[in-house]
PDB file of N, CA and C in Angstrom:
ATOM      1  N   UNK A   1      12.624   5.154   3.719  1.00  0.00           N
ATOM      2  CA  UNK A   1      11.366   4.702   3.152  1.00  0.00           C
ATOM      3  C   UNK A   1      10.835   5.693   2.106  1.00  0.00           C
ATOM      4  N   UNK A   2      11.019   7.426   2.227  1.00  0.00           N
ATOM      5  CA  UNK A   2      10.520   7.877   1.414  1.00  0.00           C
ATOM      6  C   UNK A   2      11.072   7.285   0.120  1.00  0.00           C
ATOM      7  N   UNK A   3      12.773   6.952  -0.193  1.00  0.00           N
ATOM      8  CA  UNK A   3      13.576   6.875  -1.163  1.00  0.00           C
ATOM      9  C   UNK A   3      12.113   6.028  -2.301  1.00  0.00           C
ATOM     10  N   UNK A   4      11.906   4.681  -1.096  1.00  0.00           N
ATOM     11  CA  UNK A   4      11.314   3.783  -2.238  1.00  0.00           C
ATOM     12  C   UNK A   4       9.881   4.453  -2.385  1.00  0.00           C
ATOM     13  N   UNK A   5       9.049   5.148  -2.122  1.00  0.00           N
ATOM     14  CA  UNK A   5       7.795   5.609  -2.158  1.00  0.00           C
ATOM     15  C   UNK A   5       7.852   6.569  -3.423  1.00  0.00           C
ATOM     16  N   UNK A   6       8.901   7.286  -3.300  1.00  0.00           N
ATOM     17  CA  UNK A   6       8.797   8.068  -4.305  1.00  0.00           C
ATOM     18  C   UNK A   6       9.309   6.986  -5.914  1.00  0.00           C
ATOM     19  N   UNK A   7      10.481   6.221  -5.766  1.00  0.00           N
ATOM     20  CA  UNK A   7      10.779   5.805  -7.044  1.00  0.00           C
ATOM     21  C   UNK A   7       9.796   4.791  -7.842  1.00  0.00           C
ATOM     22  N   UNK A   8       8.650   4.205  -6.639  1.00  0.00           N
ATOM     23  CA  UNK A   8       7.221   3.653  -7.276  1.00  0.00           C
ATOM     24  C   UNK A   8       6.413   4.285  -7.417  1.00  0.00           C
ATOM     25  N   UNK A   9       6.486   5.812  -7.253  1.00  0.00           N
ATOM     26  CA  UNK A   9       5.476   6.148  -7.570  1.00  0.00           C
ATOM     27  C   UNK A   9       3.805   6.305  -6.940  1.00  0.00           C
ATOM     28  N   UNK A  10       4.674   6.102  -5.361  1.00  0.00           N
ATOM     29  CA  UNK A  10       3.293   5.815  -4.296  1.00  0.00           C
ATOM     30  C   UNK A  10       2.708   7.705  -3.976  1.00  0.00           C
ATOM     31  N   UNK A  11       1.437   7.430  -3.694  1.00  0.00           N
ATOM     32  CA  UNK A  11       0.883   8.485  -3.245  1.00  0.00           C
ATOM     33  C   UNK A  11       1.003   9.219  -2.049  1.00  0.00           C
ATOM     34  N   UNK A  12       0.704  10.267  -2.000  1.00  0.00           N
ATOM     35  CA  UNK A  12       1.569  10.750  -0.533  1.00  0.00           C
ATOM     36  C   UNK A  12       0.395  10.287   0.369  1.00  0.00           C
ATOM     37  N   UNK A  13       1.146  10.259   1.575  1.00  0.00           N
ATOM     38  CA  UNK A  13      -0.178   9.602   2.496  1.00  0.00           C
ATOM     39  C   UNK A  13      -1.080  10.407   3.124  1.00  0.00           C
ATOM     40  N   UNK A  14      -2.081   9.550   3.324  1.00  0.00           N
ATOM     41  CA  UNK A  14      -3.562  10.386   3.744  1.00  0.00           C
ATOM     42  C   UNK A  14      -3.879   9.270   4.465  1.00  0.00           C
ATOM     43  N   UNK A  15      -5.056   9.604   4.982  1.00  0.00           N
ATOM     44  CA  UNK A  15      -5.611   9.037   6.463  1.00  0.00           C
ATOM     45  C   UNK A  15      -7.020   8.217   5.902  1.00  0.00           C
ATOM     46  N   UNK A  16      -6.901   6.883   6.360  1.00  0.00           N
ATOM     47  CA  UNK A  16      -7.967   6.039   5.969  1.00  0.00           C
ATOM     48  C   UNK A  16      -9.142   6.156   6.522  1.00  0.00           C
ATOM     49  N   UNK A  17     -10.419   6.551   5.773  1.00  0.00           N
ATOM     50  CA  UNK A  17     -11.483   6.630   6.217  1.00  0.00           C
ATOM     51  C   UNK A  17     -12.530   5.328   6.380  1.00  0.00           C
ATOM     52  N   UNK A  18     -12.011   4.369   5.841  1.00  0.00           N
ATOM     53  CA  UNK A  18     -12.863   3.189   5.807  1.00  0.00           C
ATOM     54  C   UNK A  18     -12.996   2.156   6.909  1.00  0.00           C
ATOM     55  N   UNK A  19     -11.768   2.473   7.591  1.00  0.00           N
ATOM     56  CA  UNK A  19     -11.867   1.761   8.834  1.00  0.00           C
ATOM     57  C   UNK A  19     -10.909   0.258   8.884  1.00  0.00           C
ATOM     58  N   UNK A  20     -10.787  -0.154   7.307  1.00  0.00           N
ATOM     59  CA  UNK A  20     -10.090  -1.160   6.946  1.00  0.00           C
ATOM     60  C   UNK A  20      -8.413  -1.036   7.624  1.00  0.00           C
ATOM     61  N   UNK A  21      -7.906   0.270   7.734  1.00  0.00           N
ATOM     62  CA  UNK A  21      -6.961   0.144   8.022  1.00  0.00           C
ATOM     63  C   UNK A  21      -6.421   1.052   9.609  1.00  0.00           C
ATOM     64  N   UNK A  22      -7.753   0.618  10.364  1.00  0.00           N
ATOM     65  CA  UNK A  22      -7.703   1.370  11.561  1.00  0.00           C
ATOM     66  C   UNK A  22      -7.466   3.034  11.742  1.00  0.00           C
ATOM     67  N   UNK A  23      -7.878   3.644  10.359  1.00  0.00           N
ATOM     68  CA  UNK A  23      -7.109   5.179  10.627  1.00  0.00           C
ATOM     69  C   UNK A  23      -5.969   5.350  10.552  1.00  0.00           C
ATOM     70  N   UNK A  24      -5.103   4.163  10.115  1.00  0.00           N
ATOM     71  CA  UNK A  24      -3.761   4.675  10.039  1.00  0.00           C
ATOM     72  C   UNK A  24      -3.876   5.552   8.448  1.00  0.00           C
ATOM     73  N   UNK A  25      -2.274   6.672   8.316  1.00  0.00           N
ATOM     74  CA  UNK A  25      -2.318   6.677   7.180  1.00  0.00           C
ATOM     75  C   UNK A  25      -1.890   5.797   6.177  1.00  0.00           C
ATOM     76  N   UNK A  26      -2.317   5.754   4.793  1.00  0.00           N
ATOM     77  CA  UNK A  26      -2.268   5.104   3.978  1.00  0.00           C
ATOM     78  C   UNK A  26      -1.642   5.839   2.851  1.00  0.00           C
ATOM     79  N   UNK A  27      -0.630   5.381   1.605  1.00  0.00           N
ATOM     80  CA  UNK A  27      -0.415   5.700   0.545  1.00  0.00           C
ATOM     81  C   UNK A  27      -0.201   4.536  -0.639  1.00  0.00           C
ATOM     82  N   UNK A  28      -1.053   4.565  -2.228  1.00  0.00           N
ATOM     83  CA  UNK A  28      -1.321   3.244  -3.257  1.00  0.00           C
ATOM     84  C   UNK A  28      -0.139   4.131  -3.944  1.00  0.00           C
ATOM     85  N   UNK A  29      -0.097   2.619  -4.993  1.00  0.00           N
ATOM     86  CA  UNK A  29       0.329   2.715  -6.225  1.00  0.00           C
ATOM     87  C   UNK A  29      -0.551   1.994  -7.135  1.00  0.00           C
ATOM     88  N   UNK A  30      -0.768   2.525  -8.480  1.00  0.00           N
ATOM     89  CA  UNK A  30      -1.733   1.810  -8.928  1.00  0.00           C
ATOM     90  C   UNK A  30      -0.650   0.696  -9.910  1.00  0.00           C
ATOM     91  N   UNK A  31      -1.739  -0.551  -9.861  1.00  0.00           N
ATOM     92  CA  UNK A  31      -1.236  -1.488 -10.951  1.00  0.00           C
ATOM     93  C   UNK A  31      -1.796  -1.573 -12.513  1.00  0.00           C
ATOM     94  N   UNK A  32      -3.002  -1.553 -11.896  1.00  0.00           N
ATOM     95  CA  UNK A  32      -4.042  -1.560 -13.273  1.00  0.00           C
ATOM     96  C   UNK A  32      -5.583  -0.385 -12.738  1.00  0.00           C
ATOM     97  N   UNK A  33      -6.232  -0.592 -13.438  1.00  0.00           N
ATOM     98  CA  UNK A  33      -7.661  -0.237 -13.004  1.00  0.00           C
ATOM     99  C   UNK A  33      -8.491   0.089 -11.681  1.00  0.00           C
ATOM    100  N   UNK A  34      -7.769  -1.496 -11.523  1.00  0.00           N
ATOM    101  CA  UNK A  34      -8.511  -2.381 -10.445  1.00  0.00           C
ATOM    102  C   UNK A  34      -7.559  -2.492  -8.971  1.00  0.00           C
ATOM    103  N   UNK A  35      -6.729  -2.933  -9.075  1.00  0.00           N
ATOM    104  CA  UNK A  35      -5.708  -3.408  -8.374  1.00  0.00           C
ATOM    105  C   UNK A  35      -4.159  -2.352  -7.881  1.00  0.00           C
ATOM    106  N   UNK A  36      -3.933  -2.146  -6.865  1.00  0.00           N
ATOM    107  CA  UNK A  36      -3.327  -1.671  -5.952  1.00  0.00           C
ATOM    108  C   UNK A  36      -3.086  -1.906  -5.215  1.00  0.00           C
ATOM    109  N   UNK A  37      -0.943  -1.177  -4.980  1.00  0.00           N
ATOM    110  CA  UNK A  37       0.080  -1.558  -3.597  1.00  0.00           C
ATOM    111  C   UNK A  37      -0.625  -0.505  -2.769  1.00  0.00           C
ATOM    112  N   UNK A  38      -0.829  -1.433  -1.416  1.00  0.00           N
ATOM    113  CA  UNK A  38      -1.161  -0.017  -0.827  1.00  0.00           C
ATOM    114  C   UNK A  38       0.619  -0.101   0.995  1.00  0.00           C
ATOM    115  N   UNK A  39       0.624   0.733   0.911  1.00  0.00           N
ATOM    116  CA  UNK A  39       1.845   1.069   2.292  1.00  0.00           C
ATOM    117  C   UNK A  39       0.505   1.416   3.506  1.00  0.00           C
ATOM    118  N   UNK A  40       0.183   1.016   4.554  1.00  0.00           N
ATOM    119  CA  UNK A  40      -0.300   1.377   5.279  1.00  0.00           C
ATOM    120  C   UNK A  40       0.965   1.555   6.493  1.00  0.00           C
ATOM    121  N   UNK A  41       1.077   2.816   7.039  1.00  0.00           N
ATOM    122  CA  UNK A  41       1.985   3.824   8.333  1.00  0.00           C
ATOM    123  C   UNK A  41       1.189   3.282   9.631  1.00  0.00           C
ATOM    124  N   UNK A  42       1.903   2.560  10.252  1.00  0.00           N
ATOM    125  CA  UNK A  42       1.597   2.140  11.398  1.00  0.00           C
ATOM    126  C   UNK A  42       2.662   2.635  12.579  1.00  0.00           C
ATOM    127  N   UNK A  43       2.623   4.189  12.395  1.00  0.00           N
ATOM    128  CA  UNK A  43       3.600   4.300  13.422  1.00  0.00           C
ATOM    129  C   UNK A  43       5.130   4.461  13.057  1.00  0.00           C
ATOM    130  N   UNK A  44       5.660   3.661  13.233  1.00  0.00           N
ATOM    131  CA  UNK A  44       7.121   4.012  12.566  1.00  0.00           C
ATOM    132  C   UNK A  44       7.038   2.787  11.555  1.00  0.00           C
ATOM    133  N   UNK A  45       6.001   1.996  11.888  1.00  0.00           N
ATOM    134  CA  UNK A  45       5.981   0.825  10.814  1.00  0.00           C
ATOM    135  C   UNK A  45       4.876   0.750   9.808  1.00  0.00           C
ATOM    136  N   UNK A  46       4.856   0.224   8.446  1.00  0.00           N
ATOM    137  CA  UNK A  46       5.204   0.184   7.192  1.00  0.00           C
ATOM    138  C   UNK A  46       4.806  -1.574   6.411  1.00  0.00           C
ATOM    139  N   UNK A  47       3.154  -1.570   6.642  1.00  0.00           N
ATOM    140  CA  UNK A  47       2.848  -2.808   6.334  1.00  0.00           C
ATOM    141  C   UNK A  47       2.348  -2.733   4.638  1.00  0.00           C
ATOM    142  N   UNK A  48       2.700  -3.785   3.473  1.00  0.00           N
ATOM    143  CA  UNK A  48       2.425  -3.257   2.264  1.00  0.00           C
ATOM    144  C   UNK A  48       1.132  -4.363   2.161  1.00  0.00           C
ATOM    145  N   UNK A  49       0.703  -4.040   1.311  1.00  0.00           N
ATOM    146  CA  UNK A  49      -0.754  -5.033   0.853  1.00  0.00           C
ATOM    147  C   UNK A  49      -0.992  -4.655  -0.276  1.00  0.00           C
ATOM    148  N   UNK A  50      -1.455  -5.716  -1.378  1.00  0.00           N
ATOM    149  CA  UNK A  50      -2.110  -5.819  -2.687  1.00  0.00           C
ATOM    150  C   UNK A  50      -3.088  -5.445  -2.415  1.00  0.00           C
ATOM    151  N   UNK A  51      -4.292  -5.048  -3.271  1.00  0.00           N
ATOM    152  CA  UNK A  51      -5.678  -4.522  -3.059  1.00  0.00           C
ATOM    153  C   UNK A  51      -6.844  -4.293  -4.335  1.00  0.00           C
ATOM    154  N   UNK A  52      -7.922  -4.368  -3.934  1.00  0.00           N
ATOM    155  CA  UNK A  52      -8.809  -4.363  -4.862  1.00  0.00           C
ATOM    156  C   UNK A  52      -9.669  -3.405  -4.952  1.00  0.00           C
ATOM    157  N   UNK A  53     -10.194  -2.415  -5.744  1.00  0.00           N
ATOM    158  CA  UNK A  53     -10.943  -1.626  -5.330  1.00  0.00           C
ATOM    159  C   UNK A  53     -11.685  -1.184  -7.003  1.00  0.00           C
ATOM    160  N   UNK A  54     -12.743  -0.891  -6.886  1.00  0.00           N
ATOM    161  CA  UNK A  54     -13.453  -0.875  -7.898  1.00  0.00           C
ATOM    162  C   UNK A  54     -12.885   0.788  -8.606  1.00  0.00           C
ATOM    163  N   UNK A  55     -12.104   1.253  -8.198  1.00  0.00           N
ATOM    164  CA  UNK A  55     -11.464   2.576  -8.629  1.00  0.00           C
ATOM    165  C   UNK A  55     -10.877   3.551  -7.389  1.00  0.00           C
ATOM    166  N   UNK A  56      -9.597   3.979  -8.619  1.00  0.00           N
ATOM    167  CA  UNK A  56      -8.776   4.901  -7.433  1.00  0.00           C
ATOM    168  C   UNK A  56      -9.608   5.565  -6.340  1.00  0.00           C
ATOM    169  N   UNK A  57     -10.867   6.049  -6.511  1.00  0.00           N
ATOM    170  CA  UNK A  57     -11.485   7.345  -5.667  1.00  0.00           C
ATOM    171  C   UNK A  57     -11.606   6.485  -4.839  1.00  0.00           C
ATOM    172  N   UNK A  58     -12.146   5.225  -4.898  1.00  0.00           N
ATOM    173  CA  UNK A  58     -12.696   4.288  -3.420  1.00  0.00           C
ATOM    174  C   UNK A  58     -11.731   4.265  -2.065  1.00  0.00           C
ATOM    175  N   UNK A  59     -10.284   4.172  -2.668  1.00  0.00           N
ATOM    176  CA  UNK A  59      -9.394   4.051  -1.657  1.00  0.00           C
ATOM    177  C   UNK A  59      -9.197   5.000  -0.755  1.00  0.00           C
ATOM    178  N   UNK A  60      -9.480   4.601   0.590  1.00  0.00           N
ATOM    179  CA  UNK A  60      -9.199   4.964   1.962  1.00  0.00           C
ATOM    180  C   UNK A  60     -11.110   5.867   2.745  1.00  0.00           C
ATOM    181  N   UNK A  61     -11.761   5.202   1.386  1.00  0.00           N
ATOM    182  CA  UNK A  61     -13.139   5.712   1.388  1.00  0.00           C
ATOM    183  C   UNK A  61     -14.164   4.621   1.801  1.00  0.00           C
ATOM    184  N   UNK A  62     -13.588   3.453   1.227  1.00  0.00           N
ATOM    185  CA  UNK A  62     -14.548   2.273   1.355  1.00  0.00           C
ATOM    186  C   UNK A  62     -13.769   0.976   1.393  1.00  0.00           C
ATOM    187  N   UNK A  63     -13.936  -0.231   2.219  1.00  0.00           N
ATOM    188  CA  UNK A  63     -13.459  -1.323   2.240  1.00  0.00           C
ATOM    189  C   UNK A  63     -13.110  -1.799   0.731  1.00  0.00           C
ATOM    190  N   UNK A  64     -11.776  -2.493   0.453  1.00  0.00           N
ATOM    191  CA  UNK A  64     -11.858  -2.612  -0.679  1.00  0.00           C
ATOM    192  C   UNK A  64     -12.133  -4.238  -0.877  1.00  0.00           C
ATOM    193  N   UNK A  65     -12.633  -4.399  -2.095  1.00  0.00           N
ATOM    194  CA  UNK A  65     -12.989  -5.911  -2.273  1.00  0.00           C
ATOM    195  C   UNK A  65     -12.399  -6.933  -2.069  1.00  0.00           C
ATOM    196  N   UNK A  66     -10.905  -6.768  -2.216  1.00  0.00           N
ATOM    197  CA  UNK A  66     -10.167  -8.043  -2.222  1.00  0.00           C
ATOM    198  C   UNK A  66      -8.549  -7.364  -1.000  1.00  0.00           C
ATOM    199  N   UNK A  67      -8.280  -7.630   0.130  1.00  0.00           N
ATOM    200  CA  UNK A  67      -7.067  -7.460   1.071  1.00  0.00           C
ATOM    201  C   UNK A  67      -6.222  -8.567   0.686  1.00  0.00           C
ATOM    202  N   UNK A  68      -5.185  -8.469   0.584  1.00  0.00           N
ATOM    203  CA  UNK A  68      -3.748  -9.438   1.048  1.00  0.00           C
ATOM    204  C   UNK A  68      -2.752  -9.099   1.337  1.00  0.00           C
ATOM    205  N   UNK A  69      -2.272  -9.320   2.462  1.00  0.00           N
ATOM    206  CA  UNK A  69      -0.953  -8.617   3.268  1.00  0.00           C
ATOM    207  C   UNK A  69      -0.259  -9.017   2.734  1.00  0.00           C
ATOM    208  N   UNK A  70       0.757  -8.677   2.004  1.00  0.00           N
ATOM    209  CA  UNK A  70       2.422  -9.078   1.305  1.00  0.00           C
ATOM    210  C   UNK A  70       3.517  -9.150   1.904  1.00  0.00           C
ATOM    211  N   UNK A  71       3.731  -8.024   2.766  1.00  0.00           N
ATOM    212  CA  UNK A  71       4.557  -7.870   3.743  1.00  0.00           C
ATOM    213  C   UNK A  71       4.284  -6.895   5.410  1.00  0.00           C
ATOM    214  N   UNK A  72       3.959  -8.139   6.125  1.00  0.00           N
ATOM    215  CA  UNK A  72       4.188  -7.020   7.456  1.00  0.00           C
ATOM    216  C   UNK A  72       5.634  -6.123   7.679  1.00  0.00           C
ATOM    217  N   UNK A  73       5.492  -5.103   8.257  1.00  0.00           N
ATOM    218  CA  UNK A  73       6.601  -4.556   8.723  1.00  0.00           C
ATOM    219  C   UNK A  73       7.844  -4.306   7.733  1.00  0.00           C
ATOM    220  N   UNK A  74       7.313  -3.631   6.625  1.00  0.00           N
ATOM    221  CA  UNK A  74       8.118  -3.771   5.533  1.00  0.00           C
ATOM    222  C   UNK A  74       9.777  -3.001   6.066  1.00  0.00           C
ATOM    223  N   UNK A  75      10.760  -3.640   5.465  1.00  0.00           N
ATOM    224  CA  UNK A  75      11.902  -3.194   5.466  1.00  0.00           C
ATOM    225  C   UNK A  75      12.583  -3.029   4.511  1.00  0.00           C
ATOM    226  N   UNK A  76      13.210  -1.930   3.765  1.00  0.00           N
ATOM    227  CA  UNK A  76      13.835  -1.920   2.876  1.00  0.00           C
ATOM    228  C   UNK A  76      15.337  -2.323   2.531  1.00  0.00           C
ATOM    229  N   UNK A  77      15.375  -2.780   3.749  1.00  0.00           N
ATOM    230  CA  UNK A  77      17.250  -3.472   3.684  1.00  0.00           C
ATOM    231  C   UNK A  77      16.996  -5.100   3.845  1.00  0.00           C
ATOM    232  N   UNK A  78      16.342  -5.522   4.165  1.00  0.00           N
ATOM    233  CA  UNK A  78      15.881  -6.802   3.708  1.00  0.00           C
ATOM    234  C   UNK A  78      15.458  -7.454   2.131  1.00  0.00           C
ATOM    235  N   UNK A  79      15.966  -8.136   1.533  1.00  0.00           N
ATOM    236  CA  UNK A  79      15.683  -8.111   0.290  1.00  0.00           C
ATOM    237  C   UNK A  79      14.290  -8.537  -0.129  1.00  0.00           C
ATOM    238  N   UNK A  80      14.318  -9.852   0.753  1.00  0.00           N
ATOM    239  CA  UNK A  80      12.905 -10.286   0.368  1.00  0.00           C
ATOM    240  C   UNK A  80      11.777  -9.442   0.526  1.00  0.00           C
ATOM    241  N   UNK A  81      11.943  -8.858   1.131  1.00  0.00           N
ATOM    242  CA  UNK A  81      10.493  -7.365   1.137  1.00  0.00           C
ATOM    243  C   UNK A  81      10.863  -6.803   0.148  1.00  0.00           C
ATOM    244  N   UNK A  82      12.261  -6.733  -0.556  1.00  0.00           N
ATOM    245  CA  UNK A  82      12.375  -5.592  -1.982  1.00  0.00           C
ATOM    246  C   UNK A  82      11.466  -6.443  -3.205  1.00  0.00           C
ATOM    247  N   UNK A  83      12.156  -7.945  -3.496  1.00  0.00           N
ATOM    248  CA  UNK A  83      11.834  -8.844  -4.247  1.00  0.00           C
ATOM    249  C   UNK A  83       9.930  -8.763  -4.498  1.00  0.00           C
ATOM    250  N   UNK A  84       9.549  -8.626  -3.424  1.00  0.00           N
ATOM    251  CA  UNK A  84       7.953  -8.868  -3.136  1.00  0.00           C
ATOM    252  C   UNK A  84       7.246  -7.288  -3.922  1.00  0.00           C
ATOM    253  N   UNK A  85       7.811  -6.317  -3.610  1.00  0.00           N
ATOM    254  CA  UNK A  85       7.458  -4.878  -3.936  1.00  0.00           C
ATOM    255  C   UNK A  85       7.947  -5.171  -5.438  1.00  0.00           C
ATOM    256  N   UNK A  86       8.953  -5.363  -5.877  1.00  0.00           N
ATOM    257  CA  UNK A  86       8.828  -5.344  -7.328  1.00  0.00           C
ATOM    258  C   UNK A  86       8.455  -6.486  -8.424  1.00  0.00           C
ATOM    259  N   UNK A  87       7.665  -7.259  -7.411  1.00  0.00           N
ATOM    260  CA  UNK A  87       7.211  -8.659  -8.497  1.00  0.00           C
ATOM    261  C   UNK A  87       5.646  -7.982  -8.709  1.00  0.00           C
ATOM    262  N   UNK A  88       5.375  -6.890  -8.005  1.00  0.00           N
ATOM    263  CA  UNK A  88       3.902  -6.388  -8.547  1.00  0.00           C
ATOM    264  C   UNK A  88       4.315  -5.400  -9.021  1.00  0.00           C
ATOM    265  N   UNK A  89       5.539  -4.409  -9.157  1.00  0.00           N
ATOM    266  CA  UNK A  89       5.481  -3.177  -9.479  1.00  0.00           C
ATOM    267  C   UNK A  89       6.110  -3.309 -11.442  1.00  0.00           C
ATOM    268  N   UNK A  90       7.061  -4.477 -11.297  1.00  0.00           N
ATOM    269  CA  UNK A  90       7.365  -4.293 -12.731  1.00  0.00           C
ATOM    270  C   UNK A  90       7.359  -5.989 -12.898  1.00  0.00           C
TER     271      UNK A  90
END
């Protein structure tokens, strides 16, 4: 998992303060402005979600405006979880 974290460009993980993601840690990638992959660490598991947030600083600080789970339980040897990670990343 690090392989793909690092080649998108995800942030190293830190611990969610907002509550949105139960305290697990969390690490984004940004898309635009606005919008961000986020990896939330659930343990040995690895749920990804699109996200909205009125700016980078908000994340893992404050609920963000807009959640959508993309992939539970992401796997990287499964394709369709690859397919899904790079239809937002490029």
């Amino acid at each position: 998992m690090e392989s793909i974290l690092k080649y998108y460009d995800f942030s190293k993980f830190f611990p969610d303060k907002s509550n949105t993601f139960s305290e697990n840690l969390i690490c984004y990638s940004t898309l635009n402005d606005t919008h961000f992959l986020i990896f939330e660490k659930e343990n040995t598991i690895y749920n990804l979600y699109l996200s909205r947030y009125s700016s980078k600083k908000s994340i893992g600080c404050t609920p963000p405006e807009t959640l959508e789970l993309l992939v539970a339980n992401y796997d990287k040897s499964i394709s369709e979880h690859r397919i899904i990670l790079k239809k937002y990343i490029w």
